[in-house]
Protein backbone atom coordinates (compact mmCIF):
# COMPACT_ATOMS: atom_id res chain seq x y z
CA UNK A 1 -29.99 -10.37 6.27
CA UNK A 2 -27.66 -11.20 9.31
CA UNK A 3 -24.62 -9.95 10.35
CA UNK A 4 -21.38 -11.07 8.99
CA UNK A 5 -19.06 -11.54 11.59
CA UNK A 6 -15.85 -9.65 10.74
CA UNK A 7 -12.41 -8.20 11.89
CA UNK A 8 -10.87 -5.10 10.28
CA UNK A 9 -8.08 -2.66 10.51
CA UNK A 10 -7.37 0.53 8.80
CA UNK A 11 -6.08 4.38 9.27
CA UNK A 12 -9.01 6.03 9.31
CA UNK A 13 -12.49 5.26 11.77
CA UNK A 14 -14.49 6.13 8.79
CA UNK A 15 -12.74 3.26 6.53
CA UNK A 16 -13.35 1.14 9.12
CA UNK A 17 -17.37 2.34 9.84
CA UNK A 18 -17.94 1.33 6.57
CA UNK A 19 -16.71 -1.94 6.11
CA UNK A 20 -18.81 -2.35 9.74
CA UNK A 21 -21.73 -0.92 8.37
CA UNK A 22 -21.06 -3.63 5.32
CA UNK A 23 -21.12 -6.22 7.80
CA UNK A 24 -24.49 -5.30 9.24
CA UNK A 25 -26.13 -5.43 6.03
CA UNK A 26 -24.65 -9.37 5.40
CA UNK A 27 -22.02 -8.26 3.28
CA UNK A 28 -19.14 -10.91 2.38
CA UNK A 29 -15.22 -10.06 3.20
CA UNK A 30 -15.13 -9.06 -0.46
CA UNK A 31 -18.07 -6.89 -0.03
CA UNK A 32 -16.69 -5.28 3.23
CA UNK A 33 -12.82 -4.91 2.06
CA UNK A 34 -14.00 -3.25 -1.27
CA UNK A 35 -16.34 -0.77 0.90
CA UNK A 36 -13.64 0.34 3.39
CA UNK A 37 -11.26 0.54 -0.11
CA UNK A 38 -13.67 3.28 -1.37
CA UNK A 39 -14.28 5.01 1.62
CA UNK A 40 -10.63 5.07 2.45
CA UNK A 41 -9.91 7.12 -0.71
CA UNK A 42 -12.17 9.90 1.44
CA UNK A 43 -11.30 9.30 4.48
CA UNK A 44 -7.51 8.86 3.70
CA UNK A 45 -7.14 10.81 0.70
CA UNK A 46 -3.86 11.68 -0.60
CA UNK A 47 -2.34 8.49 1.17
CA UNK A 48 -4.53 6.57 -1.61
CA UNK A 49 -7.39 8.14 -4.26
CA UNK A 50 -9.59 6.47 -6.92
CA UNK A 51 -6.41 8.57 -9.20
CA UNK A 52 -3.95 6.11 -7.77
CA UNK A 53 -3.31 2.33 -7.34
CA UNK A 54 -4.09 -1.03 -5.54
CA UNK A 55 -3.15 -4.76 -5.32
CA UNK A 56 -5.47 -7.32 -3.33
CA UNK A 57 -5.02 -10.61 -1.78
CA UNK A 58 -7.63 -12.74 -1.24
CA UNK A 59 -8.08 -16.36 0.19
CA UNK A 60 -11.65 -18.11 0.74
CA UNK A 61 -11.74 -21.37 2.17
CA UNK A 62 -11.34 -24.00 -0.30
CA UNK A 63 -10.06 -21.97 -3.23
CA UNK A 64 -6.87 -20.62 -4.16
CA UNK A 65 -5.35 -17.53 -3.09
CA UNK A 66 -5.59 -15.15 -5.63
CA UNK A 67 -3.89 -11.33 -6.22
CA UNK A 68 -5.64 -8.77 -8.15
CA UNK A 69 -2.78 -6.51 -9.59
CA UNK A 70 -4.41 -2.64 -10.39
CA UNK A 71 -1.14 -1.17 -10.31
CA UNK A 72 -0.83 2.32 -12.22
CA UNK A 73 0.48 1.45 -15.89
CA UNK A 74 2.35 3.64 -18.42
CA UNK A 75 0.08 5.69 -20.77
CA UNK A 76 1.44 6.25 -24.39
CA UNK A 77 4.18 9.29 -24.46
CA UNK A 78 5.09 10.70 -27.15
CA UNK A 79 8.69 11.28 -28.28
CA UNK A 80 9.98 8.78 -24.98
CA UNK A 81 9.21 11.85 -22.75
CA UNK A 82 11.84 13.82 -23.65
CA UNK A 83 11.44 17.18 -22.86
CA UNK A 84 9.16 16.84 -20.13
CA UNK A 85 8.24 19.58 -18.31
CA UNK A 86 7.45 18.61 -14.23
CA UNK A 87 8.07 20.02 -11.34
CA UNK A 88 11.09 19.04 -8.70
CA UNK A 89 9.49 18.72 -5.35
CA UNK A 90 11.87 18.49 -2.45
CA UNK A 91 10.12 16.83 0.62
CA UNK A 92 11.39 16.64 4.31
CA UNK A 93 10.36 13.02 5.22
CA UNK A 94 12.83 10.55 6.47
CA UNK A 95 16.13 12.20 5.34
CA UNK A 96 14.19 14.14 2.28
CA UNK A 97 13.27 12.95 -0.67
CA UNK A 98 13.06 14.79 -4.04
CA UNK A 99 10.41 13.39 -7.04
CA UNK A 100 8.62 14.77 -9.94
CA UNK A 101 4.93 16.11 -9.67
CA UNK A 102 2.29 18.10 -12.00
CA UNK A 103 0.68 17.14 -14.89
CA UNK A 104 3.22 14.64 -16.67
CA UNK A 105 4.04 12.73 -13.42
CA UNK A 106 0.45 10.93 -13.91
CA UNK A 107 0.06 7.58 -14.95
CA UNK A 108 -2.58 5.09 -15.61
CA UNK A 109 -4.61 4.76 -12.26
CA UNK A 110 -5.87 1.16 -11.45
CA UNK A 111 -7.38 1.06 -8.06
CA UNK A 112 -11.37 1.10 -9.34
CA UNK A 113 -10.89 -1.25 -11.60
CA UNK A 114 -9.16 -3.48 -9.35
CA UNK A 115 -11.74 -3.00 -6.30
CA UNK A 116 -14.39 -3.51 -8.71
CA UNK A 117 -12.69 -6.24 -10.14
CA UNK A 118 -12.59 -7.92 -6.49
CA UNK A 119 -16.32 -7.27 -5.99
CA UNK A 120 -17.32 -8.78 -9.48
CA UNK A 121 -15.68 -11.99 -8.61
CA UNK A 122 -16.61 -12.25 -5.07
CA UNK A 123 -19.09 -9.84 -3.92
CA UNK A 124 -22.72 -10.65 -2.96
CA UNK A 125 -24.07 -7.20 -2.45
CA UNK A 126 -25.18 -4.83 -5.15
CA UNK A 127 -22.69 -2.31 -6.37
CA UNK A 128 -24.10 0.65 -5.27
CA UNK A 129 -24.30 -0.60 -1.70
CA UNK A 130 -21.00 -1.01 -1.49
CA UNK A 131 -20.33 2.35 -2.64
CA UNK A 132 -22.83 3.87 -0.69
CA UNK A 133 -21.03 4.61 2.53
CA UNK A 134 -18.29 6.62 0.73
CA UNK A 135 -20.56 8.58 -1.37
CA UNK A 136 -22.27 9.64 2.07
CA UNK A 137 -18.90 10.31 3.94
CA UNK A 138 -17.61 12.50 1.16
CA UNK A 139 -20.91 14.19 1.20
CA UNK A 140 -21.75 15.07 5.14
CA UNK A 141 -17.66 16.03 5.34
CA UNK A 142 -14.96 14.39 8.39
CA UNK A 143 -12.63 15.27 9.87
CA UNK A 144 -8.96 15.66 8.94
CA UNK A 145 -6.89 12.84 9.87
CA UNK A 146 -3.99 13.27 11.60
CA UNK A 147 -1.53 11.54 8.69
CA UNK A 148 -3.05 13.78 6.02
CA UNK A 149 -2.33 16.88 8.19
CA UNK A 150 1.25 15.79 8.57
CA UNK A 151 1.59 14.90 5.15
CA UNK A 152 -0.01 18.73 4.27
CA UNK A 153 2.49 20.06 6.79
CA UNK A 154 5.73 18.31 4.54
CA UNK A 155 4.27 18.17 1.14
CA UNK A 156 1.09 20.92 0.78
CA UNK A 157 3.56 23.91 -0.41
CA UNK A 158 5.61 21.94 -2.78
CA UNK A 159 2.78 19.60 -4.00
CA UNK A 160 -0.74 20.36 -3.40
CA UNK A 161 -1.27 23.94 -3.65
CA UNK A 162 -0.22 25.26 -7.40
CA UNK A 163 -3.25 23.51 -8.78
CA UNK A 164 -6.81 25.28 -8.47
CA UNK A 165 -8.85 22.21 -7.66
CA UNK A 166 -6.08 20.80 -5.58
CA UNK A 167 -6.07 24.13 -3.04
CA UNK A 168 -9.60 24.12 -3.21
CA UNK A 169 -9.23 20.47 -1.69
CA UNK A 170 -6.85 20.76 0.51
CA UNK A 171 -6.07 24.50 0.92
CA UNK A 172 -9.67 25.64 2.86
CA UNK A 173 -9.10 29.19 2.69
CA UNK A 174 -7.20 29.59 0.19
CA UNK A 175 -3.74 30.05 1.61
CA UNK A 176 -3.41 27.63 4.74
CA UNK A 177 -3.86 23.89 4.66
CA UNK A 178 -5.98 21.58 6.93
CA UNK A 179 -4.77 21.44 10.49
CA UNK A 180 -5.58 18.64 13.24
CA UNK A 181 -9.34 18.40 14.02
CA UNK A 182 -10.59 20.81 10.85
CA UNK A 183 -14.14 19.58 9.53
CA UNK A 184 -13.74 19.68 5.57
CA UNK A 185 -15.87 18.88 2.80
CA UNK A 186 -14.37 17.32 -0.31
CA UNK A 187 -15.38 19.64 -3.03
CA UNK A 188 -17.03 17.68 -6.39
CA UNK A 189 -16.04 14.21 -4.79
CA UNK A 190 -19.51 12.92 -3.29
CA UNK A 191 -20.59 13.52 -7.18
CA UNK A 192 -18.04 11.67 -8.99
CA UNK A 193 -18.48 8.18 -6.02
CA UNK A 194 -22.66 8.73 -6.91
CA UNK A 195 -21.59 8.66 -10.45
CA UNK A 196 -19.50 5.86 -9.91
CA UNK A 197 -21.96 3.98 -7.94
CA UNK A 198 -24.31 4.61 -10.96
CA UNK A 199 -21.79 3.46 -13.65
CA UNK A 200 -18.99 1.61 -11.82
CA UNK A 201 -15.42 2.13 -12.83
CA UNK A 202 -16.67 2.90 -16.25
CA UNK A 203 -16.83 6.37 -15.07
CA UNK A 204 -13.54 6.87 -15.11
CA UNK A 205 -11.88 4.69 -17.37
CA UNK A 206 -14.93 4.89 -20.23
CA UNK A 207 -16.71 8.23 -18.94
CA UNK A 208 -16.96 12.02 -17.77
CA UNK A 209 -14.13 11.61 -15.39
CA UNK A 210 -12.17 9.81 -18.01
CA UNK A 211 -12.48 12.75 -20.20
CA UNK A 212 -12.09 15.38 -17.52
CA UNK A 213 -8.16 13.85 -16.68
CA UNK A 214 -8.02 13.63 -20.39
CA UNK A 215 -9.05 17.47 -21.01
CA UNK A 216 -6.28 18.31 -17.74
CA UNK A 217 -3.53 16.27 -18.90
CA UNK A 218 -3.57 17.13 -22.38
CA UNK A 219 -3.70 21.67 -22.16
CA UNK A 220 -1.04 20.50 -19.61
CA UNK A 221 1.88 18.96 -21.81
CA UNK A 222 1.00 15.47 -19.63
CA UNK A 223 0.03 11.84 -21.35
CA UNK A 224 -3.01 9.69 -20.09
CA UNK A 225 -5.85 9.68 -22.62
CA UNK A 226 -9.09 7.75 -22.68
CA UNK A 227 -7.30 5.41 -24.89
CA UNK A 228 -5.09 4.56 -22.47
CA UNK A 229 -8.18 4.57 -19.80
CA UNK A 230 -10.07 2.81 -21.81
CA UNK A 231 -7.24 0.22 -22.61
CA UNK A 232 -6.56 -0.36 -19.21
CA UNK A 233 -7.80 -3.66 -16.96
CA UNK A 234 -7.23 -4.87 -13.72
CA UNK A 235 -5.20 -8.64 -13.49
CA UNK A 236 -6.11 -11.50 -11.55
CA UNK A 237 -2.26 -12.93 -10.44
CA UNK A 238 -1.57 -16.52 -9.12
CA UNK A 239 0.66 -15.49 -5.88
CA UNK A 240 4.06 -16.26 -4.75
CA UNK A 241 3.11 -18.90 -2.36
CA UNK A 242 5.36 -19.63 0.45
CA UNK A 243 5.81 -22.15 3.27
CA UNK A 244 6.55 -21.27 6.74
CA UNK A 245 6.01 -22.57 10.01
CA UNK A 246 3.53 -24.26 9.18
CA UNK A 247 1.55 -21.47 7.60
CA UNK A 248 1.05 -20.70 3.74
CA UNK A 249 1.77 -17.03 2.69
CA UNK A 250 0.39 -15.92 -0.87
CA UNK A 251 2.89 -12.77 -1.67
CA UNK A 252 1.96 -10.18 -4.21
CA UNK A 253 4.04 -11.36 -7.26
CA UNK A 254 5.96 -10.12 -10.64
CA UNK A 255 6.06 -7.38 -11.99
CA UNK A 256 5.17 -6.21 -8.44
CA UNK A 257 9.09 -6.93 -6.50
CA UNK A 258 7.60 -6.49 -2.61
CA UNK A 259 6.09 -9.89 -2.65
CA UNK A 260 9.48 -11.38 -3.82
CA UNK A 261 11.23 -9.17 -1.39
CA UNK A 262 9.26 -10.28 1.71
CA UNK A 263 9.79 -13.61 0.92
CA UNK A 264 13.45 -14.00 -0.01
CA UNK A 265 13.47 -11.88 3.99
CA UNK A 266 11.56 -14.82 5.52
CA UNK A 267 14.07 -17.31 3.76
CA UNK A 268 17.45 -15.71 4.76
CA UNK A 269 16.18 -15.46 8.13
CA UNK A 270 15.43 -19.26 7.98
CA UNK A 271 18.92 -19.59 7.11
CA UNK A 272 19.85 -17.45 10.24
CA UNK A 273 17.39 -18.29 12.59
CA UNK A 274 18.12 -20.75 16.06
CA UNK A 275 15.59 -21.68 18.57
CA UNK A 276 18.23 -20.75 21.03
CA UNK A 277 18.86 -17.15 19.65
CA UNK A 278 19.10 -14.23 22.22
CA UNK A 279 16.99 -11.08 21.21
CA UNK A 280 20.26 -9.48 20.65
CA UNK A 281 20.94 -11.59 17.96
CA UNK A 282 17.79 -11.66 16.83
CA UNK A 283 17.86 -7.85 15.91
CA UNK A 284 21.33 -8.73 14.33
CA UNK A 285 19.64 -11.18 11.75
CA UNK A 286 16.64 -9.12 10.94
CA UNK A 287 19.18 -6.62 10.62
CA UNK A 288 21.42 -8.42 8.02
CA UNK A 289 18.63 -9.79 6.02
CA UNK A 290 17.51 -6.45 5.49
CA UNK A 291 21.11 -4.85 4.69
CA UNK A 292 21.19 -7.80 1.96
CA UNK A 293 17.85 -6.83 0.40
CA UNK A 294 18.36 -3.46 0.30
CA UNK A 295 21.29 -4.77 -2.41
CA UNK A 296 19.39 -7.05 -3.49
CA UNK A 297 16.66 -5.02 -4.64
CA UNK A 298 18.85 -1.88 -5.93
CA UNK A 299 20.34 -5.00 -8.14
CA UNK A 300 17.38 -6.63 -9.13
CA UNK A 301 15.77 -3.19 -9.83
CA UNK A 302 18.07 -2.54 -12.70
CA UNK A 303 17.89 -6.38 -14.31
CA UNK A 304 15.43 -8.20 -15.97
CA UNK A 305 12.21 -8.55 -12.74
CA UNK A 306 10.17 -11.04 -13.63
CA UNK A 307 8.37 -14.47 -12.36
CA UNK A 308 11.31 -16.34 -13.49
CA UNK A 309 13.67 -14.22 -11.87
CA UNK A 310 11.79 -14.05 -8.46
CA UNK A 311 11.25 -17.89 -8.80
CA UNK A 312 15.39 -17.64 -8.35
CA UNK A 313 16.26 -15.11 -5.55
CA UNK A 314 13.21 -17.56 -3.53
CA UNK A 315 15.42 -20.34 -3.75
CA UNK A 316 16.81 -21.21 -0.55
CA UNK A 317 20.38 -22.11 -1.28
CA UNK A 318 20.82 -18.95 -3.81
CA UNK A 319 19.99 -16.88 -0.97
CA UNK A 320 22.22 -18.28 1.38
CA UNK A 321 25.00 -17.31 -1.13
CA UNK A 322 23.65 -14.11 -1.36
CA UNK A 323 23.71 -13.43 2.34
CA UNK A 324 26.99 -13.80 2.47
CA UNK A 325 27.94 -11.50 -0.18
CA UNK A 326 29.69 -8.34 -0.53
CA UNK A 327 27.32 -5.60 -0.25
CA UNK A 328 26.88 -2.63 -2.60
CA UNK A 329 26.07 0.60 -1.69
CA UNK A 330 2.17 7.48 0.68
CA UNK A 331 0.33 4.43 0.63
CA UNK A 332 -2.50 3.09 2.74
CA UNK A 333 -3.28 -0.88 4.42
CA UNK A 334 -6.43 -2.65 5.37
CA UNK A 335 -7.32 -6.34 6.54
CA UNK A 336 -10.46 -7.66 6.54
CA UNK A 337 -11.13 -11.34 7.84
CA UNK A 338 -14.92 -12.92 8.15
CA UNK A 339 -15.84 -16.16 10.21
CA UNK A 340 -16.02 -18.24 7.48
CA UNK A 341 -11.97 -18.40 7.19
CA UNK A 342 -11.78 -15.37 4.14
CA UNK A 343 -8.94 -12.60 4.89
CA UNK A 344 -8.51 -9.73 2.41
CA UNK A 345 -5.76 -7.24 2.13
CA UNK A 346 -5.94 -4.34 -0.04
CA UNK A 347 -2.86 -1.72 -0.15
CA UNK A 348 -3.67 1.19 -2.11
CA UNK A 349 -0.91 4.01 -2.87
CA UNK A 350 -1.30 7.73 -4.47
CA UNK A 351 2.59 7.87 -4.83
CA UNK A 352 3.73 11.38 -3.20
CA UNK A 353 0.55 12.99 -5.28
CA UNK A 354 1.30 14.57 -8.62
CA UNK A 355 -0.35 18.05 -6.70
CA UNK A 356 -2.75 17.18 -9.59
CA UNK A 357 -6.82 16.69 -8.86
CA UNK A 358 -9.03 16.07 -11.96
CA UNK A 359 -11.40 19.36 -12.73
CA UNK A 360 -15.04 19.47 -11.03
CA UNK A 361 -13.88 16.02 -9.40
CA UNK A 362 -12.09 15.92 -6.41
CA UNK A 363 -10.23 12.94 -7.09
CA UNK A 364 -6.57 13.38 -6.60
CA UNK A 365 -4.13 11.65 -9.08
CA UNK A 366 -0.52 9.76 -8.78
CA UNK A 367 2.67 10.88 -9.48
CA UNK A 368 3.93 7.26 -10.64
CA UNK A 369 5.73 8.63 -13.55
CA UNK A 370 7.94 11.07 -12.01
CA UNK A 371 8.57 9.08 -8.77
CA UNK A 372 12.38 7.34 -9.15
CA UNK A 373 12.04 4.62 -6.93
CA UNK A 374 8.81 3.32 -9.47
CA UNK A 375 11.12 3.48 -12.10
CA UNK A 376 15.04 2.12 -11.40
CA UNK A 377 15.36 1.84 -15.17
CA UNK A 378 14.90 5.16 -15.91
CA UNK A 379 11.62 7.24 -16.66
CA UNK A 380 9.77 6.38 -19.71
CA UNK A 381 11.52 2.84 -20.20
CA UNK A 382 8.67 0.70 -19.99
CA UNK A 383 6.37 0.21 -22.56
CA UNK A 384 2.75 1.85 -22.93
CA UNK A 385 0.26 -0.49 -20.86
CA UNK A 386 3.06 -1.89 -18.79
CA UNK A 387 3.16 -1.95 -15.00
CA UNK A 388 5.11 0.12 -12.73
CA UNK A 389 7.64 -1.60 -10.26
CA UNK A 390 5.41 -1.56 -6.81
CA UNK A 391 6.59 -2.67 -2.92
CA UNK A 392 3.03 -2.63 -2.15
CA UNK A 393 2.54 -6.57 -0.68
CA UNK A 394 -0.95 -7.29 0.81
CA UNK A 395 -0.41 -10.56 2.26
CA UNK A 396 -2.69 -13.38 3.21
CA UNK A 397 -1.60 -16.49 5.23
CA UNK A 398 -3.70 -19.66 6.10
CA UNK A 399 -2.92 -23.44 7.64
CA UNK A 400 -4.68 -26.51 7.75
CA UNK A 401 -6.41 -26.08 10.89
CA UNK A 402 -8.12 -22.75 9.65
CA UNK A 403 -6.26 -19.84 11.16
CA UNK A 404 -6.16 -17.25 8.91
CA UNK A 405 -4.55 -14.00 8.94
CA UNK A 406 -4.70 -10.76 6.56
CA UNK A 407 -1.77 -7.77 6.62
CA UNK A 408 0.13 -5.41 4.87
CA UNK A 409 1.26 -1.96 5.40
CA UNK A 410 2.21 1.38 3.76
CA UNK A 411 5.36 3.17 4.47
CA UNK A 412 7.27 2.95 0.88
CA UNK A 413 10.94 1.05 1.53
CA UNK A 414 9.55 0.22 4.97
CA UNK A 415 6.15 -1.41 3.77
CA UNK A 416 8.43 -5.16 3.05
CA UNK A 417 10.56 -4.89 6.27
CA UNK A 418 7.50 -4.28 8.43
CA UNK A 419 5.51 -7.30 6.85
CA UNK A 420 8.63 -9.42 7.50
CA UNK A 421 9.07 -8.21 10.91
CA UNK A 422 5.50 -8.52 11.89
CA UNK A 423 5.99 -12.49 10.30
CA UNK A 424 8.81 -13.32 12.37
CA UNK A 425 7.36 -12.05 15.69
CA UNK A 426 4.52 -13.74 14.82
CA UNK A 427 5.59 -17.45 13.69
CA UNK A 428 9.10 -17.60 14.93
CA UNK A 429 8.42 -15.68 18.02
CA UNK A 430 4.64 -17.15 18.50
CA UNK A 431 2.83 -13.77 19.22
CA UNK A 432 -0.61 -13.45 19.12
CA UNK A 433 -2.34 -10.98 16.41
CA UNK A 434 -2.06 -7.74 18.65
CA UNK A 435 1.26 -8.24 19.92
CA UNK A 436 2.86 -8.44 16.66
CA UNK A 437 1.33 -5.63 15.52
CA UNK A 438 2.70 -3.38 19.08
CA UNK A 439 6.14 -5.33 18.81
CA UNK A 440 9.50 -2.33 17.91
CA UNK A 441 10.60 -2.68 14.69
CA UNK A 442 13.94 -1.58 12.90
CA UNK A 443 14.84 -0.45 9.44
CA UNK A 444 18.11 -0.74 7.70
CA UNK A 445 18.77 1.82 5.27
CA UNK A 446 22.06 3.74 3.26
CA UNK A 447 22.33 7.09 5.28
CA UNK A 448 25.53 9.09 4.58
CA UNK A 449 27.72 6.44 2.69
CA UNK A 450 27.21 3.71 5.43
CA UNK A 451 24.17 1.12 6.18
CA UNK A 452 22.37 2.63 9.35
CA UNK A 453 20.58 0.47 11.56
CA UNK A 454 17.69 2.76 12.83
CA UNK A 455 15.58 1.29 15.42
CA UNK A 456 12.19 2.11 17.99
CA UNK A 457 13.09 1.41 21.88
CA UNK A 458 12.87 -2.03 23.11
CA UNK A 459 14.87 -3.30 20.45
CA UNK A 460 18.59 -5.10 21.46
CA UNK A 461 20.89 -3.76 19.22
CA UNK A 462 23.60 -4.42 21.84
CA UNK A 463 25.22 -7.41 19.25
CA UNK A 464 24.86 -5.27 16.12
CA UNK A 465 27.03 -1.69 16.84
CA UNK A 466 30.09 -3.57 14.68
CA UNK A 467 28.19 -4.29 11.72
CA UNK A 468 26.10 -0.93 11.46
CA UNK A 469 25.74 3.03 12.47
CA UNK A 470 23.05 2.92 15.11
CA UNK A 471 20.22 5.69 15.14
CA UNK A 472 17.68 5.13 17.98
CA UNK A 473 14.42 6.60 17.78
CA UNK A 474 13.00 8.27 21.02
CA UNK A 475 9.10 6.58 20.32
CA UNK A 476 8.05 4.07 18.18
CA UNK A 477 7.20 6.21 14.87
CA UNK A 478 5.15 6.44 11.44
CA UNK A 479 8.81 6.08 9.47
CA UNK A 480 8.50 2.37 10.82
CA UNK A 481 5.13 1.64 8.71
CA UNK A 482 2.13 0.86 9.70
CA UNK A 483 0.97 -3.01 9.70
CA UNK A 484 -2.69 -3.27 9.92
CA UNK A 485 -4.08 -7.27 10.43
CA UNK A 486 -7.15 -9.09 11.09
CA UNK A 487 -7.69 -12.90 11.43
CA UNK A 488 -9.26 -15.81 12.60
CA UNK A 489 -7.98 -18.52 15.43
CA UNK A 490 -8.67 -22.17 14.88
CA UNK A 491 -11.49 -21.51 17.34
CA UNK A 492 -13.31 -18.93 15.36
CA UNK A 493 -12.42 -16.13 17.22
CA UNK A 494 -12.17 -12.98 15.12
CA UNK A 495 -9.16 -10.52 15.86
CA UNK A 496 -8.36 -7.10 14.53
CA UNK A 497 -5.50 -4.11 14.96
CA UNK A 498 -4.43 -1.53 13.17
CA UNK A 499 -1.03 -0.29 13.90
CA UNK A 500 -0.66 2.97 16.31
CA UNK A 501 2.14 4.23 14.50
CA UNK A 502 -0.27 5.57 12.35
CA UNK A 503 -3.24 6.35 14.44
CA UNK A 504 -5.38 3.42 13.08
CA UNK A 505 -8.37 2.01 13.86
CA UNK A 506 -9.89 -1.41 14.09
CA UNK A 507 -13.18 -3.52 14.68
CA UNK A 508 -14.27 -6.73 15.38
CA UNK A 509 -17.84 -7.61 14.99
């Protein structure tokens, strides 16, 4: 079979080998973006994990756009949670963060049934194939990456290390975790991807992994069954699809909020946005359009999210009003595009990590439950089988003349104003694939009772000091996100970059 000619970006140089290797064998984009997906919960575990979640945009030429929603879900708990005993972890990233880990943090994971999902519907390559170049990875060992070793540096004391199988992941020795450049072998994990090449997601949602996280969860006063396994499915969404210089964006919609929330971005700024504007000013409006959807979303995060609801903050002359208001006070990316016009984004999040890996498996789990930003309502307050809130939005954007384009990133509050950003420099600004992904950014956050307007160098913040505490960063930095893209010119011509900020890699074939 012939080579599919493909573009991809990712974190790791093993996600992206396999998707590559994929390639080579005549693999479709589905094919390839499923095979990095799998591999990347190896490669860059703890970031994402077959335990965790994913959402996937897809467009092929002539059809639709389509989103396949595996966020994690809410198993039943008994007695609305009360009394639930988790741990507090406090966590020194950005300006620290405390959530809720262990054993009742965990929620329904969705990622392999969504991947597999993706490959039923659009895959041409057998299963097992696909699966293949994880199930080796895992088994011959790699290398630690750089953004797992940092993340072990913040989190591996209060997270990762009270758990047996989690130190025996993680903790080598015993005592200290991985450090930059240590060769490690996931213990149990090559086992559970060649049983899950055998069986597919069954495995875990029908099967001995099922009932291993069932075993752990319940001797550990925490909820998922295999009734809520087996109850759970992976959703095929119809996007939030938005027009924009001349382009088409599909947006990851209800109950996810991030594709709502990049969107309303792109329409304020349309409201702001000159052909005349200095770069000062320019920084100013990106600026304010993120100050009003950080209100926007602590708002809409305690009403009623849904389509309808999303189908309103979209409208143009609602968000006008709304600019103009008063204002109140770990997760992985790829993009995969082929030269047949298909572009694939997959984001895929573990949460912070519950600290929790499922017995003889190696496969850590998420701490969706017990993470407060998942659940604005309160914990508990959804209903069993219902989705938690997610601002994961894997984005795909096409025109008429058949340039397509695949992104996304991770960085939790940052992962919607770095898609936005990367849009703006890229259709109001008219920069190619690579520069867009090299361009500063800046992030607009509540820091100490006032909106701070933090920002990497090269951005003009010269018109913005009355409006918000500046906070210059010395390097452009991982706290920015990461946006990963890959797409296709007019011409044909296949492009591919994965964002520095966190050490990715990318290929173009």
């Amino acid at each position: 079979m012939s080579t599919t000619p493909a573009a991809i970006a990712s974190e790791s140089p093993y996600t992206v080998a396999a998707g590559k290797r994929i390639a080579e064998a005549g693999g479709n984009a589905i094919d390839i973006a499923v095979a990095c997906a799998v591999t990347a919960t190896v490669a860059e575990t703890i970031m994402c994990s077959l335990g965790g979640s994913a959402f996937i945009a897809i467009k092929i030429p002539g059809a639709p756009p389509e989103l396949i929603d595996g966020a994690d879900a809410m198993p039943q708990v008994p007695g609305g949670g009360a009394g639930t005993a988790w741990k507090q972890a406090h966590i020194p990233y950005g300006d620290g963060i405390t959530v809720n880990v262990g054993h009742a943090s965990i929620a329904v994971p969705g990622m392999l049934r969504a991947v597999e999902l993706a490959w039923k519907r659009h895959g041409s390559l057998p299963w097992a194939d696909v699966v293949l170049p994880a199930v080796e990875l895992a088994r011959s060992g790699l290398v630690a990456s750089h953004t797992l070793v940092k993340w072990l540096d913040m989190a591996g004391e209060a997270v990762f290390f009270d758990q047996q199988e989690s130190r025996d992941s993680f903790f080598p020795d015993g005592n200290h975790a991985l450090q930059s450049g240590d060769f490690y072998t996931p213990p149990h994990l090559a086992d559970s991807l060649d049983l899950i090449a055998r069986e597919g997601a069954d495995a875990l949602y029908r099967g001995d992994i099922g009932r291993a996280l069932e075993q752990e969860t319940q001797a550990n006063e925490g909820f998922v069954t295999m009734a809520d396994l087996g109850a759970y499915e992976a959703r095929v969404r119809k996007p939030i699809v938005l027009n924009s210089h001349g382009f088409k964006l599909a947006l990851n919609p209800p109950p996810a909020i991030g594709g709502a929330m990049v969107g309303s971005m792109v329409q304020m700024y349309d409201s702001l946005w000159r052909q005349d504007m200095s770069e000062a000013e320019r920084a100013l409006a990106i600026a304010q359009v993120q100050q009003a959807m950080f209100s926007l979303r602590h708002e809409e995060a305690n009403a009623s999210w849904g389509a309808a609801r999303a189908d309103e903050i979209l409208e143009r002359e609602w968000l006008t009003r709304y600019l103009h208001k008063s204002f109140s006070p770990n997760t992985m990316h790829l993009s995969v595009a082929t030269g047949d016009g298909t572009v694939v984004a997959i984001t895929m999040s573990n949460g912070y990590g519950s600290g929790i890996s499922i017995p003889g498996t190696g496969i850590p789990t998420n701490n969706s439950l017990g993470e407060p930003e998942l659940n604005p309502a309160g914990f508990f307050a959804i209903p069993a089988g219902g989705r938690l809130v997610s601002n994961m939005s894997p984005t795909v954007v096409w025109n008429d003349a058949g340039k397509t384009l695949a992104m996304g990133s991770p960085g939790a509050s940052r992962i919607t104003t770095t898609i936005f950003q990367g849009w703006q420099r890229f259709a109001y600004e008219n920069m190619s694939f690579e520069d867009m992904v090299r361009a500063p950014r800046l992030h607009v956050e509540w820091v100490d009772e006032a909106f701070t307007l933090q920002y990497e160098p090269g951005i003009d913040v010269s018109a913005s000091g009355n409006d918000f505490r500046l906070r210059p960063f010395d390097d452009i930095d991982m706290y920015f996100g990461a946006l990963h893209v890959a797409g296709r010119e007019e011409s044909g011509e296949l492009h591919a970059l994965a964002d520095a900020r966190r050490h990715g890699a990318q290929v173009v074939i």
